[in-house]
Structure formats: structure tokens, C-alpha cells
Protein backbone atom coordinates (compact mmCIF):
# COMPACT_ATOMS: atom_id res chain seq x y z
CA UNK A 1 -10.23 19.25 28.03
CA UNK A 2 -10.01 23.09 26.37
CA UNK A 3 -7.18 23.54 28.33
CA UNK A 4 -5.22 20.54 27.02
CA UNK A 5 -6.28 21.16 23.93
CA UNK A 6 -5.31 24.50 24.13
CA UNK A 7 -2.08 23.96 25.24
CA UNK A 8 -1.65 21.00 22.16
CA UNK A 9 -2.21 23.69 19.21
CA UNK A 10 0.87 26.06 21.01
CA UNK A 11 3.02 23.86 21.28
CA UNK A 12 2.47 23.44 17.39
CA UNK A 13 2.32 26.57 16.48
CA UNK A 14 5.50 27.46 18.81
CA UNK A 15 7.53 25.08 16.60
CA UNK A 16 5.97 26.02 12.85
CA UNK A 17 6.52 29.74 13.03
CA UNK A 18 9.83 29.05 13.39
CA UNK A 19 10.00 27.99 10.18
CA UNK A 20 9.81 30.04 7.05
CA UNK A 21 9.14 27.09 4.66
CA UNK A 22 8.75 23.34 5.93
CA UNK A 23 6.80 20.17 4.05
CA UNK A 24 4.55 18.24 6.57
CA UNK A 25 7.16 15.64 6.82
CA UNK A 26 9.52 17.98 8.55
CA UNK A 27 6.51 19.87 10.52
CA UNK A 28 5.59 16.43 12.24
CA UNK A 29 9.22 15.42 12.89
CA UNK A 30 9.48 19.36 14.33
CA UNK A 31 6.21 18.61 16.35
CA UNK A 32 7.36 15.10 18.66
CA UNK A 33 5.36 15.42 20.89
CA UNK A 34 1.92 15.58 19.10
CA UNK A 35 0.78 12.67 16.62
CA UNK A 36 1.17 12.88 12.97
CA UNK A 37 -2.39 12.99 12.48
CA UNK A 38 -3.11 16.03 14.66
CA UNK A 39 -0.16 17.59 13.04
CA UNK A 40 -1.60 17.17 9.83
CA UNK A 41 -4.95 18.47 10.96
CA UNK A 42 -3.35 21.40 12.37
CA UNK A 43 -1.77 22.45 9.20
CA UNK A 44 -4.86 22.02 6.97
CA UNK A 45 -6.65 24.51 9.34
CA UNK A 46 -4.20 26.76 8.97
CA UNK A 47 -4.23 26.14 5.01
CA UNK A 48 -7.92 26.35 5.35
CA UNK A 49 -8.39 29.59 6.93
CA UNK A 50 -5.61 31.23 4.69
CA UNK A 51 -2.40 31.50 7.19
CA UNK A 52 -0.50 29.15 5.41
CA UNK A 53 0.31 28.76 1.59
CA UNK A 54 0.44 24.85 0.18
CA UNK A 55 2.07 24.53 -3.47
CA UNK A 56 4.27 21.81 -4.76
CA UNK A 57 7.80 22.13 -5.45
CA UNK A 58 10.09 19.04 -6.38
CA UNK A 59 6.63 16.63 -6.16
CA UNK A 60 6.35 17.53 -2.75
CA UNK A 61 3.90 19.56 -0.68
CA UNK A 62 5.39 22.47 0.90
CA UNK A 63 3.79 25.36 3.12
CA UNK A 64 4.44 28.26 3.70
CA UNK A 65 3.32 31.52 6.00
CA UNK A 66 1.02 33.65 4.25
CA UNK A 67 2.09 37.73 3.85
CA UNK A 68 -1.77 38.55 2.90
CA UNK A 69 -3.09 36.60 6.12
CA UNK A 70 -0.61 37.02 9.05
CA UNK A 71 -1.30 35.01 12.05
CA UNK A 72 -2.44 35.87 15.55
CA UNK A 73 -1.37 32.87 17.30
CA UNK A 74 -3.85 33.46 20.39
CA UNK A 75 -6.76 34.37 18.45
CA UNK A 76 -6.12 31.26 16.05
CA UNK A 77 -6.04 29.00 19.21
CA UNK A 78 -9.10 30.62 20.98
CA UNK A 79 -10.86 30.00 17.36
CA UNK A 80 -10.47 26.66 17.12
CA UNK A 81 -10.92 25.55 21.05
CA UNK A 82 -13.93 27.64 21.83
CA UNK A 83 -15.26 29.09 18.08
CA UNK A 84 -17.09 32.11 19.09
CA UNK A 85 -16.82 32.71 22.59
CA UNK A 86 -18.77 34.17 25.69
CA UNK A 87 -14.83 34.87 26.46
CA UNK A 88 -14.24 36.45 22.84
CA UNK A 89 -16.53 38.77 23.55
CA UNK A 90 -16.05 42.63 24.67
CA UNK A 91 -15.98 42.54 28.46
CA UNK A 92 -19.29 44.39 28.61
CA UNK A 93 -21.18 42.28 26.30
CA UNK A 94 -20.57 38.98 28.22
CA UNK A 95 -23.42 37.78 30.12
CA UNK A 96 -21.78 36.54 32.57
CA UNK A 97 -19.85 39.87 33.28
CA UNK A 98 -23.46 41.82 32.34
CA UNK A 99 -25.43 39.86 35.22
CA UNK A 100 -22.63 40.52 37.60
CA UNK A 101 -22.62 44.39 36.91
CA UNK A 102 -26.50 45.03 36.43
CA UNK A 103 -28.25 41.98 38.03
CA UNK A 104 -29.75 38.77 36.38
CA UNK A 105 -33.24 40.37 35.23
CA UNK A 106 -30.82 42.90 32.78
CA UNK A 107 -30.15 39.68 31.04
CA UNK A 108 -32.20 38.66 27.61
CA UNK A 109 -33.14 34.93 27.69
CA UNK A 110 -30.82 34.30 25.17
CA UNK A 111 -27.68 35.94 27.76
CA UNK A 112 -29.33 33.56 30.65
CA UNK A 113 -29.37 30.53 28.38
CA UNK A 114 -25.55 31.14 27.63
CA UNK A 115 -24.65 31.26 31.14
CA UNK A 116 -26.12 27.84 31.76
CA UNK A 117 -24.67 26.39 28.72
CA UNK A 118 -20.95 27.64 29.04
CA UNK A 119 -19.15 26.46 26.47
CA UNK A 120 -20.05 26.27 23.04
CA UNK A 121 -18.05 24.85 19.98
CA UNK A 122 -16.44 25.68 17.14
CA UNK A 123 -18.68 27.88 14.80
CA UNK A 124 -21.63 27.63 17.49
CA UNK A 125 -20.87 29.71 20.71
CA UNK A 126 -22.45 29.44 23.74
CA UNK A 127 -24.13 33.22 23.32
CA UNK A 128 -25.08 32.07 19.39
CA UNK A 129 -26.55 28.77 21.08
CA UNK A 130 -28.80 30.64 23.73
CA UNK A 131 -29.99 32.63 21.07
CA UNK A 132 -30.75 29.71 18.81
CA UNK A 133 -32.65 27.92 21.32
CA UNK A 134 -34.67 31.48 22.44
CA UNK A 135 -35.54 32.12 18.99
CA UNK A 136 -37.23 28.57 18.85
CA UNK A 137 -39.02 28.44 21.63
CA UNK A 138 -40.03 32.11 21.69
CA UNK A 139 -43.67 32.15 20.92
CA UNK A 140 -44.05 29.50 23.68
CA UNK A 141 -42.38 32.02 25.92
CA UNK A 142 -39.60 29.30 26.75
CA UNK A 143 -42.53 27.26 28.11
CA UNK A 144 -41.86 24.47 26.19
CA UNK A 145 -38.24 24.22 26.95
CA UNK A 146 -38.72 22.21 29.94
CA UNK A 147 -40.39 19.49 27.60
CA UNK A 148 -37.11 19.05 25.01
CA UNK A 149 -35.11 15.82 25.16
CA UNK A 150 -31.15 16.49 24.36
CA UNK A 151 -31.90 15.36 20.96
CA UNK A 152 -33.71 18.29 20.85
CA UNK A 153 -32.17 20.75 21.28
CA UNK A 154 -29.30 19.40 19.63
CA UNK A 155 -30.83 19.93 16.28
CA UNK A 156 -30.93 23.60 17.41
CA UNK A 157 -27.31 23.63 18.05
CA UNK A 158 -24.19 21.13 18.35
CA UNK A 159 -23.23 23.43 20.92
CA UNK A 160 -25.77 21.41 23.40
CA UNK A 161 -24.20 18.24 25.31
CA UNK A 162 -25.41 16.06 28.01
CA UNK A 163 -23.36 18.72 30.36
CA UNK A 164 -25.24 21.89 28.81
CA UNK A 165 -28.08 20.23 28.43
CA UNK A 166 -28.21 19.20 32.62
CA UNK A 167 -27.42 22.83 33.37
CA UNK A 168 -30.56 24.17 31.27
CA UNK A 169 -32.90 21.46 32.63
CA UNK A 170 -31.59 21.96 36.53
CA UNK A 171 -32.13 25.88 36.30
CA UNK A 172 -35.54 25.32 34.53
CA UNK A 173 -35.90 22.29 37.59
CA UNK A 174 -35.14 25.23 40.06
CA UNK A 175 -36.78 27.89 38.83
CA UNK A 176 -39.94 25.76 38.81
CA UNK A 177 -39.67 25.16 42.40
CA UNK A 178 -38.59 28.32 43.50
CA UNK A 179 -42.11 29.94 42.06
CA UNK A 180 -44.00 27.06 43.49
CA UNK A 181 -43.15 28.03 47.06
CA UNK A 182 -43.63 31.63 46.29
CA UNK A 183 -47.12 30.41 44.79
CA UNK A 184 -47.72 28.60 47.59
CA UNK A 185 -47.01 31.49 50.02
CA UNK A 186 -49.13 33.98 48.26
CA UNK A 187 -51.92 31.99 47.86
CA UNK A 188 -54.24 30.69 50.52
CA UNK A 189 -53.06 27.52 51.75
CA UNK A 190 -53.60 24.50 49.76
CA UNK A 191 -56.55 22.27 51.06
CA UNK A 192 -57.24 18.76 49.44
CA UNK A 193 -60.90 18.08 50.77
CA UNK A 194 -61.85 15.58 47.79
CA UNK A 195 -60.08 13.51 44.33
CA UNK A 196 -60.82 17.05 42.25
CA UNK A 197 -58.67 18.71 44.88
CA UNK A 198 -56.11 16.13 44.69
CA UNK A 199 -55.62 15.39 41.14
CA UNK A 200 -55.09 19.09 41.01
CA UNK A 201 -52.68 19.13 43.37
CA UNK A 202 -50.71 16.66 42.23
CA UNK A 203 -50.61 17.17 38.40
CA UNK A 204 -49.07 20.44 39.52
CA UNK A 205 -46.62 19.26 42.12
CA UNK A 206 -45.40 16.09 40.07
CA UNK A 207 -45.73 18.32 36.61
CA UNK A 208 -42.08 17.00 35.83
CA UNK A 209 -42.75 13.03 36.57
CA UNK A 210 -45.97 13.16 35.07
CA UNK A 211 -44.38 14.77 31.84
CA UNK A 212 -41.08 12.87 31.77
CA UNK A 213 -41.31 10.04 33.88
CA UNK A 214 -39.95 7.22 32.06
CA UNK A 215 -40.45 4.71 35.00
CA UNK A 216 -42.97 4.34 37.39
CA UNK A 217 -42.55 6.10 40.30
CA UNK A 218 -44.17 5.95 43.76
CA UNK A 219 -44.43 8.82 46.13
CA UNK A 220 -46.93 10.12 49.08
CA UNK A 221 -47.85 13.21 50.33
CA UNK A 222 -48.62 13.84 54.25
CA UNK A 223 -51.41 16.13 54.65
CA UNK A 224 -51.72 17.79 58.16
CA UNK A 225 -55.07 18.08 60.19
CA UNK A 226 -56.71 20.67 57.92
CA UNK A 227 -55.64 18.28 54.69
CA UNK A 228 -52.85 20.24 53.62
CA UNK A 229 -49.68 19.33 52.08
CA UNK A 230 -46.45 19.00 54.64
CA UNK A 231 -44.14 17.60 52.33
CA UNK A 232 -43.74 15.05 49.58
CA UNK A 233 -41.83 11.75 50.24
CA UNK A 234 -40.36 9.26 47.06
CA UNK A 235 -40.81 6.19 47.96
CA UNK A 236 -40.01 3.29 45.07
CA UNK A 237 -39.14 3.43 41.38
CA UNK A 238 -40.47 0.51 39.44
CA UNK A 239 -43.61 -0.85 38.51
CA UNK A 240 -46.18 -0.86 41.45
CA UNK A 241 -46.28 -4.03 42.98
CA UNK A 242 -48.12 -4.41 46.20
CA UNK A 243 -45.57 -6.25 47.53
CA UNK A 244 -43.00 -3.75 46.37
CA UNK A 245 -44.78 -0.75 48.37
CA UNK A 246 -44.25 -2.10 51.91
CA UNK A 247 -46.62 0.07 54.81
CA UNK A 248 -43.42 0.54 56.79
CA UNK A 249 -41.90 2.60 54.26
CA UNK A 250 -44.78 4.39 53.57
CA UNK A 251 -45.98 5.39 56.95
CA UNK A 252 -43.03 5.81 58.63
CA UNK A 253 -42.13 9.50 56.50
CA UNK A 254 -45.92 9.75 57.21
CA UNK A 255 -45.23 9.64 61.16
CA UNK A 256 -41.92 11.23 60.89
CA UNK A 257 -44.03 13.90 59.64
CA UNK A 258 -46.78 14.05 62.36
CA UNK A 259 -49.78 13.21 59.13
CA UNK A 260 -53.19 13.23 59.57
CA UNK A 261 -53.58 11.68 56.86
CA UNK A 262 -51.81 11.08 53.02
CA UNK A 263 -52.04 11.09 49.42
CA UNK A 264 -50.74 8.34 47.15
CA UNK A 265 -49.16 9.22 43.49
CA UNK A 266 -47.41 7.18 40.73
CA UNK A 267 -47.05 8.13 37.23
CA UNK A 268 -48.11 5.92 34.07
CA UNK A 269 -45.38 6.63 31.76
CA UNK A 270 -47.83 5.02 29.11
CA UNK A 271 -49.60 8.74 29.38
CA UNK A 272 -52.63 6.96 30.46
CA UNK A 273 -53.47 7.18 33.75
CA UNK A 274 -56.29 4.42 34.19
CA UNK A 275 -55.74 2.84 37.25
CA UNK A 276 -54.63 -0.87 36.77
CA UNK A 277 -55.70 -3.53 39.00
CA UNK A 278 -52.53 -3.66 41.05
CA UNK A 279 -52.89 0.33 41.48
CA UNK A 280 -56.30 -0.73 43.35
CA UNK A 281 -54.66 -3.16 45.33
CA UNK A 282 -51.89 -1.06 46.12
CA UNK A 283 -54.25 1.37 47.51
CA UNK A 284 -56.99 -0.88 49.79
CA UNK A 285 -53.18 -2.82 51.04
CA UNK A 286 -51.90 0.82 52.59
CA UNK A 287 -55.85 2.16 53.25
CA UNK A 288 -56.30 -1.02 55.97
CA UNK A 289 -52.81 -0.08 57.36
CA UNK A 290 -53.28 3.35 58.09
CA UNK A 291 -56.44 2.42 59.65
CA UNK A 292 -54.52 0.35 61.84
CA UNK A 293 -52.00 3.18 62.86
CA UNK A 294 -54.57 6.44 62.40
CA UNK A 295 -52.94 7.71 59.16
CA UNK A 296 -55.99 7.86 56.97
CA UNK A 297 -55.22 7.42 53.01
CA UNK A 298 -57.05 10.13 51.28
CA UNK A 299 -56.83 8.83 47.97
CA UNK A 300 -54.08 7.55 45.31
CA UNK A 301 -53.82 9.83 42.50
CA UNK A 302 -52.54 8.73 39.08
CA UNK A 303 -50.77 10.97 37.31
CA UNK A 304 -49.21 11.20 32.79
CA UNK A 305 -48.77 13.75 30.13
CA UNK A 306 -52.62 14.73 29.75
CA UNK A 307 -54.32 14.22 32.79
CA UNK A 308 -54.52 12.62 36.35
CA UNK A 309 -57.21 10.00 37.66
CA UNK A 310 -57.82 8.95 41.25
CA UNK A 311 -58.18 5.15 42.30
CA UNK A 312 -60.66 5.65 44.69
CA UNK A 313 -62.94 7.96 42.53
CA UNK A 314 -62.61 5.46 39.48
């Protein structure tokens, strides 16, 4: 897209500086191959930021290049595509460049954010948007940025899309998971002996679905011998439904995984997490089929914004 557009406003400007003195009647018939409107647009800009000189002579409009404001062709064209640039920038200043040369921890949060936006737009750069969006959610400590919707941050700055605004939320995704494990592998292993364990457990595992979950969502956990977490399995989105949740689904990840035993956990995007009647018969449905197959159900833990609940506690 900056690439077409870039090569749009040369082709425009290749044609207009050949002129000393042209109306926009002969600038669009100069310009065939781009539509009267952009044409028009084109030379307003150029009016606008003081390379070209509009006065009227015989009742019609006529420019002409400004002596006081020369023009840098490139540097107009990297203006309008990008506004202020990452790419602008001196080499050593870019983030991008700066993580590359000295490593991502020399970066501010501000640089980092950049990165993961890209591409900012005119008049709000991809560096001025990482700052913007530092600055506001500095005395969190950027905790709070994995809680902003788009909208958001888009009242921050215009320079966040649905494209930026992926990028941002999949590094904060990854980053979240990457210091999980290494919390998980400093720590002593993770037991679940009772529905205090769990809840625990899960509100910090399923932080994301819990916060942001805008449909119900069904997963399990397999627990090995000594009740600790293997791995998590998603099972169904929608709303629970006992005869949505079949056992075969459920308990075959659990076998796949050699369980002991398992932990059930849905989210209430209501943001409360009392268990509803077909929660409880969700649960005593998959508790009399793993005592069937030796997979005992530990306990189904509810989880929203606030807090968790488990179904068998009450």
C-alpha cells in the first residue's frame, strides 16, 4: 500500500516540476494516469506546506514553484506516505537498527513499542506512537496494556490499526507465556491438592480468557499422578451445554496425555463466575465418565475479570 502510494505522488511530481507555471486543469491533463481528484489533492499539499504559490491571473487559478520553499521531492514523498518515520530517523536512533546493534533490553519501552507497531501515519510516527502509548500507561508499568481494546489505544494515537494493534497484543501474548514457563521452572512444581489450589491455578493460567473472553470457552487441564499440570487442552467455544461437552473429546487429550486425573475451566464473560446449573451438570456428566475410564475430575473451575469459583466447592 506505501509503496503504491509512494510510487503515485512521483509520478506526479515527475510531471509538475516540469513545469514552471501550470493551472490545475493542465496539471491533471499532464498527470493521465492518476485521477483528477488525487491530482487536486496533491497540489493543495504542496500549496499547503508552502512549495507551491496559488494566485489568480485571467480568473483562473494558477500555481506556481515557490523560490522561498524549494522542494525535496523524496523528503516530500516520505512526508506524506509515512509522516515521521522510524525510517526518517538517523540510522542510530532507529530502534529497530538500536536493538540489532546493542540487544533488545538497550531499548526504552517506547523503542520496543515502535518495533511492534511499524508503521505509523502522517503526523503520528510509529516512534511518536510508542511513546504516546508508554507515557499513558507508565505508572501502571505497561501492566495495563494487555487490558486495552483497539479503541483504546486509538484515542492515544491514529497511528494504531487492527495490524499494530495484533502485533502489540501477540508480543504482550508471548511475553506472558514466555515468563510463565520460566515461573514455572523456578518455582517448585505446581501441585493442585484442593479448589483453593485450583482456582489459583487457573485464574493465572487462563488470566487472558478470564479478562477478555467474550465467549464462553471450555478447556481442561490433565494433572499427572502428583496433581500437577501436563498441559492445557481447548476444547469448545460456546455456551456450556452438556450435550455440547461430549466425554470423548474431553478424555481422549486426557489419555493422550497419560492423566491421572483433570481440571475443568470455562470463563463467564458476564464477570461473574457463579456456577449456573448447566455448569453443575456439565461437571457430575464428565465426573461419572472418568470414573468409568480412571481419569478422576478434580474439580471445574470458573473463571471472569475479578475472581474464580469452583463447582464442586460451591
Amino acid at each position: 500500500m506505501n509503496h503504491d502510494r509512494t510510487r503515485r505522488l512521483r509520478s506526479i511530481l515527475y510531471v509538475i516540476q516540469q513545469l514552471d507555471e501550470f493551472s490545475p486543469t493542465t496539471a491533471k491533463l499532464q498527470c493521465s494516469d492518476a485521477t483528477p481528484a488525487y491530482v487536486t489533492r496533491v497540489l493543495k499539499q504542496l500549496a499547503q506546506a508552502g512549495h507551491l504559490d496559488r494566485f489568480q491571473e485571467e480568473r483562473q487559478e494558477v500555481y506556481r514553484w515557490s523560490k522561498s520553499k524549494p522542494l525535496d521531492p523524496d523528503q516530500w514523498v516520505n512526508q506524506q506516505v509515512y509522516g515521521d518515520q522510524v525510517k526518517q530517523s538517523p540510522e542510530q536512533d532507529r530502534p529497530r537498527e538500536q536493538l540489532m546493534l546493542h540487544g533488545p533490553s538497550s531499548l526504552t519501552d517506547a523503542q520496543l513499542l515502535a518495533i511492534l507497531i511499524r508503521v505509523g501515519v502522517p503526523g503520528d510516527s510509529a516512534v511518536q506512537a510508542g511513546r504516546r502509548i508508554a507515557n499513558q500507561f507508565a505508572e501502571t508499568a505497561l501492566s495495563g496494556l494487555p487490558d486495552a481494546s483497539v479503541s483504546e489505544l486509538r484515542l492515544i494515537s491514529k497511528a494504531i490499526r487492527k495490524d499494530s494493534y495484533a502485533q502489540i497484543m501477540a508480543g504482550v501474548e508471548l511475553g506472558r507465556r514466555i515468563a510463565m514457563l520460566r515461573d514455572q521452572n523456578t518455582k517448585a512444581p505446581v501441585r493442585i491438592r484442593g479448589s483453593e489450589d485450583a482456582i489459583q491455578y487457573c485464574m493465572k493460567a487462563f488470566h487472558r480468557l478470564a479478562i477478555d473472553g467474550k465467549q464462553e470457552e471450555f478447556h481442561i487441564v490433565t494433572l499427572d499422578t502428583q496433581l500437577g499440570p501436563i498441559r492445557t487442552h481447548h476444547i469448545t467455544t460456546g455456551t456450556l451445554d452438556a450435550s455440547l461437552v461430549h466425554p470423548r473429546e474431553v478424555f481422549r487429550a486426557a489419555i493422550r496425555d497419560s492423566a491421572s486425573a483433570i481440571l475443568l475451566v470455562h470463563n463467564h464473560p458476564s464477570g461473574d463466575p457463579t456456577p449456573s446449573r448447566e455448569d453443575r451438570a456439565v461437571t457430575d456428566r464428565l465426573s461419572q465418565a472418568g470414573e468409568l475410564i480412571g481419569i478422576r475430575v478434580l474439580d471445574h473451575i470458573v473463571v471472569a475479570k475479578e475472581r474464580g469459583r469452583s463447582v464442586l466447592a460451591g
